[in-house]
Protein backbone atom coordinates (compact mmCIF):
# COMPACT_ATOMS: atom_id res chain seq x y z
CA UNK A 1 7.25 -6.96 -17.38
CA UNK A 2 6.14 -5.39 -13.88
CA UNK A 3 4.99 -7.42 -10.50
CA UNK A 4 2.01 -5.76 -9.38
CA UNK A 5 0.69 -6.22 -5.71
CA UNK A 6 -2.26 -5.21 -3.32
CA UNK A 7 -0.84 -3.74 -0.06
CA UNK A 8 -3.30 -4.47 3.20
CA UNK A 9 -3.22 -1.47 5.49
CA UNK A 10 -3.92 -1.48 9.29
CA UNK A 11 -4.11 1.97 10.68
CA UNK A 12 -4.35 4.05 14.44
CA UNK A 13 -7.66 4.70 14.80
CA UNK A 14 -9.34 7.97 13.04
CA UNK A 15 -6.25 7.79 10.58
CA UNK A 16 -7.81 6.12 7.40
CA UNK A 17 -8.39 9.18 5.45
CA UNK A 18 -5.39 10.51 6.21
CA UNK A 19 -3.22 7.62 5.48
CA UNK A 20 -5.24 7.06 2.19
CA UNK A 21 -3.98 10.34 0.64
CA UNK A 22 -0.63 9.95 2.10
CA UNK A 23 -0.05 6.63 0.11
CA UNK A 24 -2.17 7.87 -2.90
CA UNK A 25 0.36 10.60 -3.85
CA UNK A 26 3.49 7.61 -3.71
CA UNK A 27 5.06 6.86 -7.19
CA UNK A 28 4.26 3.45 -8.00
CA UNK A 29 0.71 3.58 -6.11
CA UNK A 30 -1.80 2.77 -8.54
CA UNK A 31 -4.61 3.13 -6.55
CA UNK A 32 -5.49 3.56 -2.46
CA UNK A 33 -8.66 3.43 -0.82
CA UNK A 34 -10.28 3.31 2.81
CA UNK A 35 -12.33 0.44 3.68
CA UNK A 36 -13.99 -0.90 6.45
CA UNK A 37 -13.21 -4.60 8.13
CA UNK A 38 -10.23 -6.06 9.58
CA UNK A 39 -8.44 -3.42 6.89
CA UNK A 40 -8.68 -0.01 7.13
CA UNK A 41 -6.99 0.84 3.63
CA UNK A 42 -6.25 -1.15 0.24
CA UNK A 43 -3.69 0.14 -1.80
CA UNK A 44 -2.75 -1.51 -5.61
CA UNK A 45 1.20 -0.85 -6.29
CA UNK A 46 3.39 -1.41 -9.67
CA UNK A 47 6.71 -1.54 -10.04
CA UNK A 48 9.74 -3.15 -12.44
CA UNK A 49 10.18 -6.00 -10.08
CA UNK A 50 9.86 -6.99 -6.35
CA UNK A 51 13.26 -5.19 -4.88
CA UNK A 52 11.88 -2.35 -6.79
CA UNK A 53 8.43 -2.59 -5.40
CA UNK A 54 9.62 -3.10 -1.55
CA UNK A 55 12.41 -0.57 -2.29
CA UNK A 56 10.79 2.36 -3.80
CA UNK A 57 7.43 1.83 -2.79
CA UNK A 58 6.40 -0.29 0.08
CA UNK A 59 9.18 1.56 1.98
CA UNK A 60 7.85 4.50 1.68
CA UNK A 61 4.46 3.14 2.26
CA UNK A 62 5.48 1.68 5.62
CA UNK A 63 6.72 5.58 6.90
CA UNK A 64 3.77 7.10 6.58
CA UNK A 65 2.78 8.16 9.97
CA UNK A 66 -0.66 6.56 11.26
CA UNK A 67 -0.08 2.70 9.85
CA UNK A 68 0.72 0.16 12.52
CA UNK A 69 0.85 -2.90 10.00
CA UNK A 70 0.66 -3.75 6.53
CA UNK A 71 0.33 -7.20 4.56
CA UNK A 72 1.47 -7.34 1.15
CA UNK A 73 -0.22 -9.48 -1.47
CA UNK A 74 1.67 -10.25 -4.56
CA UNK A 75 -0.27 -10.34 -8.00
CA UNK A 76 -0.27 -14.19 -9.28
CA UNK A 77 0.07 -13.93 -13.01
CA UNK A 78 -1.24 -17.61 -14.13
C-alpha cells in the first residue's frame, strides 16, 4: 500500500510556472499545477510510505528554487 498526499505550494512572485515544471518532472509527483489564491501551485505525490514520501520526494520538492513555503496534506484513506 502507498500514502498519497497533496503538497500546498507558496511561491516568489512570477515563479509559478516555473516551479510547476520543476516539481512536475520529480519521481513520485503525480501531478502539479499552478493556481491562483492563497496557493500558487498544487502538487499530488505517491510514495511507499511517509519517510519515503518526505525523503525522496518532498525533499526534493522543498529545493526547488522559487518556493518560500509548502504545506503538506496527507491523503485520509477512511
Amino acid at each position: 500500500m502507498s500514502i498519497q498526499a497533496y503538497i500546498l505550494i507558496q511561491t516568489e512572485v512570477g515563479k509559478a510556472g516555473s516551479v510547476t515544471k520543476a516539481i512536475a518532472g520529480i519521481a513520485g509527483v503525480t501531478i502539479a499545477e499552478a493556481v491562483t489564491g492563497p496557493y500558487d501551485v498544487i502538487m499530488r505525490a505517491e510514495a511507499a510510505n511517509m519517510e519515503e514520501l518526505g525523503r525522496t520526494v518532498l525533499n526534493k520538492v522543498q529545493a526547488v528554487p522559487g518556493i518560500t513555503r509548502t504545506l503538506t496534506c496527507p491523503v485520509a484513506i477512511l
